[in-house]
N, C-alpha and C. Protein backbone atom coordinates (compact mmCIF):
# COMPACT_ATOMS: atom_id res chain seq x y z
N UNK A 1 -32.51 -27.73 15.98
CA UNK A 1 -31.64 -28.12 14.88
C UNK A 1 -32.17 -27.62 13.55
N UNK A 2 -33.32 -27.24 13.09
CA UNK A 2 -33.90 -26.89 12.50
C UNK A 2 -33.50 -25.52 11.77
N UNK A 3 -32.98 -24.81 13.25
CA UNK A 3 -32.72 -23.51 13.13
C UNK A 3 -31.09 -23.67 12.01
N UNK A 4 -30.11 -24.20 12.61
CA UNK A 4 -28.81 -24.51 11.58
C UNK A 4 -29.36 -25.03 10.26
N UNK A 5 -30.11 -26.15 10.25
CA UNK A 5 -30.26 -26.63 8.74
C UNK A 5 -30.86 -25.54 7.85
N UNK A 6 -31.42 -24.40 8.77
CA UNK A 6 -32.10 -23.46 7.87
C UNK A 6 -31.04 -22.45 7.43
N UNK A 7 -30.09 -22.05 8.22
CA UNK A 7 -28.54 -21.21 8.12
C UNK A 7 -28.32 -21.80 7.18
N UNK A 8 -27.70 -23.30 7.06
CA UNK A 8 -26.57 -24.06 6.23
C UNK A 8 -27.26 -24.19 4.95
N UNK A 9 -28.38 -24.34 4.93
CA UNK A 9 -29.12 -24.79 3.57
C UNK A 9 -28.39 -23.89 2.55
N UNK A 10 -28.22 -24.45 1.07
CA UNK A 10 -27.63 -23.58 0.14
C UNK A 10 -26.31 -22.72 -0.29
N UNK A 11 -25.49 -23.22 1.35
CA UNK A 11 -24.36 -21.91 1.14
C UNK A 11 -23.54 -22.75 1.26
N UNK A 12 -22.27 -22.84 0.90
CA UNK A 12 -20.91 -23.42 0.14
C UNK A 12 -20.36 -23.60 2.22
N UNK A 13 -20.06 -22.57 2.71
CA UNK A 13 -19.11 -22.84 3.94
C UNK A 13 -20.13 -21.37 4.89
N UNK A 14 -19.69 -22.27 6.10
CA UNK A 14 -21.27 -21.66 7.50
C UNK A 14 -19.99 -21.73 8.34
N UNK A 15 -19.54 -20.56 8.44
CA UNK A 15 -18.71 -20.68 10.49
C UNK A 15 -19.87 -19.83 11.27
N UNK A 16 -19.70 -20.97 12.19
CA UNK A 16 -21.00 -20.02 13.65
C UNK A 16 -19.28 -19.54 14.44
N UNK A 17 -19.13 -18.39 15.17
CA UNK A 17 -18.31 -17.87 15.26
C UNK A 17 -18.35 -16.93 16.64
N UNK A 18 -17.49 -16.49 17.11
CA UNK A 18 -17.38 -15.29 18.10
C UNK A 18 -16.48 -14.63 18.00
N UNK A 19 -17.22 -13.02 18.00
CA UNK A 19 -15.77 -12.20 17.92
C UNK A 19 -14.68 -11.78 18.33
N UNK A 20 -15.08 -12.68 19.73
CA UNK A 20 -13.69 -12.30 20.68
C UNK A 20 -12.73 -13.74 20.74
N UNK A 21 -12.92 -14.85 20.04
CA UNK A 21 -12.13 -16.03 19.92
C UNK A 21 -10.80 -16.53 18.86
N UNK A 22 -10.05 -16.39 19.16
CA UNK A 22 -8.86 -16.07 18.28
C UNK A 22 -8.89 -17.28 17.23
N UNK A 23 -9.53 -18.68 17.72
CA UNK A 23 -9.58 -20.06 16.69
C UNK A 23 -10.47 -19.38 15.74
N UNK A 24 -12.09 -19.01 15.99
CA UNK A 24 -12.36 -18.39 14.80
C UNK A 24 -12.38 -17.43 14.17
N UNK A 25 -11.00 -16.70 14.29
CA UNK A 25 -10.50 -15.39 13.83
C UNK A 25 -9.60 -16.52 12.28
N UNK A 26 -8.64 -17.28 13.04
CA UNK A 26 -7.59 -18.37 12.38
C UNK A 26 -8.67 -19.18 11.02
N UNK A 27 -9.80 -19.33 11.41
CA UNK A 27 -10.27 -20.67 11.03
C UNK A 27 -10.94 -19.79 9.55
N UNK A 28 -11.12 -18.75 9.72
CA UNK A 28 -12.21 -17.94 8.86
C UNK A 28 -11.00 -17.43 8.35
N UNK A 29 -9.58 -17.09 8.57
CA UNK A 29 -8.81 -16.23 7.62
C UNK A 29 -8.35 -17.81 6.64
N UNK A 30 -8.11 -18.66 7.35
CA UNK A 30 -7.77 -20.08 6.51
C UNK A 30 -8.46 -20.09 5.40
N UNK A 31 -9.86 -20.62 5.33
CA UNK A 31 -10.66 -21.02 4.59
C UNK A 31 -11.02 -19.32 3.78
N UNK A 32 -10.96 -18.66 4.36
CA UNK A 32 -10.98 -17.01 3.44
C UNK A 32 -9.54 -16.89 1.87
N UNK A 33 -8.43 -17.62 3.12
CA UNK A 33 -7.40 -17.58 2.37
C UNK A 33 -7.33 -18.35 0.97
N UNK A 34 -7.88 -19.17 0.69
CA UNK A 34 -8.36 -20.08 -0.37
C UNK A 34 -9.15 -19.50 -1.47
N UNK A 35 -9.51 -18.66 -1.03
CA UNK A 35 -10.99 -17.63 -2.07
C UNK A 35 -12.01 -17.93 -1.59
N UNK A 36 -12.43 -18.68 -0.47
CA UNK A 36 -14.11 -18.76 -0.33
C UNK A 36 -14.53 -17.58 0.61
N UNK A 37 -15.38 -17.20 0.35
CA UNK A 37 -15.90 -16.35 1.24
C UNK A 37 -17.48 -17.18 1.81
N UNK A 38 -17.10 -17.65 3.24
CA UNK A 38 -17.67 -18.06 4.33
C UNK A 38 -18.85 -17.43 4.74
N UNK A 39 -20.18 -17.88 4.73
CA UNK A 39 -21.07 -17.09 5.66
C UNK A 39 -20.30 -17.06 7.13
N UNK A 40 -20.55 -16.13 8.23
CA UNK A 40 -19.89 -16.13 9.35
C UNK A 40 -21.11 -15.58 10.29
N UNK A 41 -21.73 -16.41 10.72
CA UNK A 41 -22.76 -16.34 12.14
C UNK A 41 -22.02 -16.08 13.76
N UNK A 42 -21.36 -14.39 14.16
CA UNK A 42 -21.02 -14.44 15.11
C UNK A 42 -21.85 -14.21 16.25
N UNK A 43 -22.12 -15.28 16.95
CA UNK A 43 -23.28 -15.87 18.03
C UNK A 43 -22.94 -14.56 19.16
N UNK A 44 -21.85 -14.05 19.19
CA UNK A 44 -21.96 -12.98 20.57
C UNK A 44 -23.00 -11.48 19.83
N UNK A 45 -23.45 -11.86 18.57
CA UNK A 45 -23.64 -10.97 17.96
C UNK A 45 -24.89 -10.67 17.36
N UNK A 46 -25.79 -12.07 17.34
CA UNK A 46 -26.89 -12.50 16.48
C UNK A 46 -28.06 -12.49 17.75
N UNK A 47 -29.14 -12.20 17.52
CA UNK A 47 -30.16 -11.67 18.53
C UNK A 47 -30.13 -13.30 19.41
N UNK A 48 -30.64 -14.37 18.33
CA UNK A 48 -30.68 -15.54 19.02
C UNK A 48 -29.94 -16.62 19.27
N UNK A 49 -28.10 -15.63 19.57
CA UNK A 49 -26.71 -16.63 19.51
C UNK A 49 -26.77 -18.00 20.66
N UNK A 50 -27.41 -17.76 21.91
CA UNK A 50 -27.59 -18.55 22.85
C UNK A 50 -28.51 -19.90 22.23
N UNK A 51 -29.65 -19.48 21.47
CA UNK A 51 -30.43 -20.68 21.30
C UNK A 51 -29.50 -21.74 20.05
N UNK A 52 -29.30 -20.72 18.90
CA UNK A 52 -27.99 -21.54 18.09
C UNK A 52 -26.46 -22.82 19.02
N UNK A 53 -26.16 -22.09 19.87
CA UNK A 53 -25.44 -22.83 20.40
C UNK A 53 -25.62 -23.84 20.97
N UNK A 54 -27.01 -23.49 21.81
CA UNK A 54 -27.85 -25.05 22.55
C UNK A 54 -27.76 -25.80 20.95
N UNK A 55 -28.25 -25.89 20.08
CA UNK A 55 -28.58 -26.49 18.77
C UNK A 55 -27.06 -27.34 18.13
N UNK A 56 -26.48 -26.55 18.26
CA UNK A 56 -24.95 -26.91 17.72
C UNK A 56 -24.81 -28.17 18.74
N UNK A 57 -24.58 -27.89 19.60
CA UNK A 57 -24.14 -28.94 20.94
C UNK A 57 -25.10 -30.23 20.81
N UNK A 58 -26.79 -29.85 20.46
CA UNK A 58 -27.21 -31.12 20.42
C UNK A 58 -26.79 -31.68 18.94
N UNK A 59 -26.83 -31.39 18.03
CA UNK A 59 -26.10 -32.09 17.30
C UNK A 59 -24.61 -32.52 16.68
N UNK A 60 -24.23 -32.34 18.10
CA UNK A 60 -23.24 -33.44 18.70
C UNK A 60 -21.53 -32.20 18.33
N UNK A 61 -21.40 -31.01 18.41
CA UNK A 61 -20.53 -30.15 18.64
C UNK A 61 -19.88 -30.48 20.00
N UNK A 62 -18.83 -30.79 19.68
CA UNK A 62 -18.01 -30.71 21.03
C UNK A 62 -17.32 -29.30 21.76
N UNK A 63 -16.77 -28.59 21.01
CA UNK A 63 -16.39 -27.45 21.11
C UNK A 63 -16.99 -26.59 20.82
N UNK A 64 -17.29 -25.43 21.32
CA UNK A 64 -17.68 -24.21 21.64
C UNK A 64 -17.87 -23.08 20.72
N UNK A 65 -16.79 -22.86 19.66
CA UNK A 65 -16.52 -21.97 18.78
C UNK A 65 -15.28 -22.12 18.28
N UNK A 66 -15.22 -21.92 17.17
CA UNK A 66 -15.48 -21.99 15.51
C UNK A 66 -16.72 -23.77 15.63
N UNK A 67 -17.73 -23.14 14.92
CA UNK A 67 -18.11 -24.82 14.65
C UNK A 67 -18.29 -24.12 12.76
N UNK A 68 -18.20 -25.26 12.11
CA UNK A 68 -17.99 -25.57 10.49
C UNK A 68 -18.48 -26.12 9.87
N UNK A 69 -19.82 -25.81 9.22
CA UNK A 69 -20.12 -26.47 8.06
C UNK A 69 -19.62 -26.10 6.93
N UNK A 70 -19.29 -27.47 5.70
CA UNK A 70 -18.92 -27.36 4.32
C UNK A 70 -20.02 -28.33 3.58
N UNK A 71 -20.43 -27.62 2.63
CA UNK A 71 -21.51 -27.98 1.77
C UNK A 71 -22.48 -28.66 2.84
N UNK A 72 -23.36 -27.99 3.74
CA UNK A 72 -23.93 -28.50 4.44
C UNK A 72 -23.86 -29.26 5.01
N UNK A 73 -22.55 -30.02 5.21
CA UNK A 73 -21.70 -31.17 5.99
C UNK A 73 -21.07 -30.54 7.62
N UNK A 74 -21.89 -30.77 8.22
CA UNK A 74 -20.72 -30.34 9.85
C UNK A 74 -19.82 -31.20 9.74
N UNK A 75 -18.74 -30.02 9.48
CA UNK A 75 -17.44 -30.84 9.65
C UNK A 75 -16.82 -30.80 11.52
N UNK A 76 -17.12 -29.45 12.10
CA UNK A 76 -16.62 -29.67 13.17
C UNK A 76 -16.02 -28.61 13.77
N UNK A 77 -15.05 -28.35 14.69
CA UNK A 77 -14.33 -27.47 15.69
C UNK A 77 -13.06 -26.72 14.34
N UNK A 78 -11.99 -26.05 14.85
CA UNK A 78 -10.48 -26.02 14.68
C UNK A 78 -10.18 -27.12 14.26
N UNK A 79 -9.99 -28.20 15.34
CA UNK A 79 -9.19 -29.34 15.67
C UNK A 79 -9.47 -29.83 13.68
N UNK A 80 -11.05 -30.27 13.79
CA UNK A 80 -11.21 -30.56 12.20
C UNK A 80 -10.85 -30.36 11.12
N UNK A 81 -10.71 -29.38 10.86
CA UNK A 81 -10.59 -28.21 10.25
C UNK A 81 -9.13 -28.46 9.90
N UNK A 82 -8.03 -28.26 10.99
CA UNK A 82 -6.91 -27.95 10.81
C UNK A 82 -6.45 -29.38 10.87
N UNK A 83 -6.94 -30.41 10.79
CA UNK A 83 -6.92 -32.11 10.47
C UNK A 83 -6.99 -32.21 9.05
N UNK A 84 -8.06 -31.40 8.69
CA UNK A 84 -8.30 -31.93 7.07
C UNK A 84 -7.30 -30.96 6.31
N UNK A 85 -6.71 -29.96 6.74
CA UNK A 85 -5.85 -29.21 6.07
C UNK A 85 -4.77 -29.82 5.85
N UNK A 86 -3.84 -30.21 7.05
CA UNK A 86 -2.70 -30.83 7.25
C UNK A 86 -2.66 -32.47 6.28
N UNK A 87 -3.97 -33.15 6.04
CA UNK A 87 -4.03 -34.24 5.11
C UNK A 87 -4.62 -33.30 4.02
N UNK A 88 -4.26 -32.49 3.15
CA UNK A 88 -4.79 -31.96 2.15
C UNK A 88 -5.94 -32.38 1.69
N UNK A 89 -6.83 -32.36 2.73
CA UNK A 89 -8.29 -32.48 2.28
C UNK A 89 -9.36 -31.31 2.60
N UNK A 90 -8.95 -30.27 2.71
CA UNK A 90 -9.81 -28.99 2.92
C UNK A 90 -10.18 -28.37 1.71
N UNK A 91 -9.04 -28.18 0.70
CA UNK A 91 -9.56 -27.95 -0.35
C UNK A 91 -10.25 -28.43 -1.37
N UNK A 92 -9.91 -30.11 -1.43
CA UNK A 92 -10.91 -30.36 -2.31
C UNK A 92 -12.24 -30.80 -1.38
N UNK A 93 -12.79 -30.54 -0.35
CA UNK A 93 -13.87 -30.70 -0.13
C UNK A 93 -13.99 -29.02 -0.15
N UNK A 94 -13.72 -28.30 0.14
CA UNK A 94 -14.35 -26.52 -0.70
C UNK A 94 -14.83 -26.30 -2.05
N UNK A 95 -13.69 -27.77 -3.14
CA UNK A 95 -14.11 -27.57 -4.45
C UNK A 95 -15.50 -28.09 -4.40
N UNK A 96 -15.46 -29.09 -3.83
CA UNK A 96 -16.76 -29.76 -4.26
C UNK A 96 -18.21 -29.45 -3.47
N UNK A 97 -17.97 -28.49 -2.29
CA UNK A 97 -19.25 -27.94 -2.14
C UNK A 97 -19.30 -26.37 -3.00
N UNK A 98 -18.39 -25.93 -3.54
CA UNK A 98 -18.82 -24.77 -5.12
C UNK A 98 -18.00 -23.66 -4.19
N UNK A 99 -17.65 -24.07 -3.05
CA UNK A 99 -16.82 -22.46 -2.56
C UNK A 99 -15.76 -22.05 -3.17
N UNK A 100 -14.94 -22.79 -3.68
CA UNK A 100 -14.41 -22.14 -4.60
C UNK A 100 -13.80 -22.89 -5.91
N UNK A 101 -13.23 -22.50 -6.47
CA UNK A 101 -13.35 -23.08 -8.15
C UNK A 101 -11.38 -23.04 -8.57
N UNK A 102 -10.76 -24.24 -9.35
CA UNK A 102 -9.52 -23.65 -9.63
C UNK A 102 -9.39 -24.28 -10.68
């Protein structure tokens, strides 16, 4: 876990990601679409994507890919994601971790 808190530390929005998964193709043009530009960790892609994922899961990831941190907050899967959108709460939690500004 160590390994994510060291990713997430400092950066506004963290998708751990894969490039062949169409949710975090959706989830990263969403939150892109807003003006933030997302760090994007795609695990089929990163030397040590396997050990990240064990890590994700133990701290308590249910799903597989897209997982989401905002302001160093795991928010979660899609499902989350597209929960807090639909109650207009995606953006102002983007304002308030600095991803983006209006």
């Amino acid at each position: 876990m160590e390994v994510i808190t060291r990713m997430v530390a400092e950066r506004p929005v963290v998708i751990f990601s894969r490039t062949t998964c169409c949710m975090s193709h959706t989830i990263k043009t969403l939150i892109s679409g807003f003006g933030a530009n997302p760090v994007v960790y795609e695990l089929d892609e990163v030397q040590n994507g396997r050990q990240i994922e064990r890590a994700l899961q133990q701290m308590g990831c249910k799903s597989d890919v897209p997982v989401v941190f905002i302001g160093q907050q795991l928010i979660g899967g899609a499902n989350q994601v597209m929960s807090l959108q639909v109650r207009n709460q995606l953006v102002p939690l983007l304002i308030r971790a600095g991803a983006i500004w209006l």
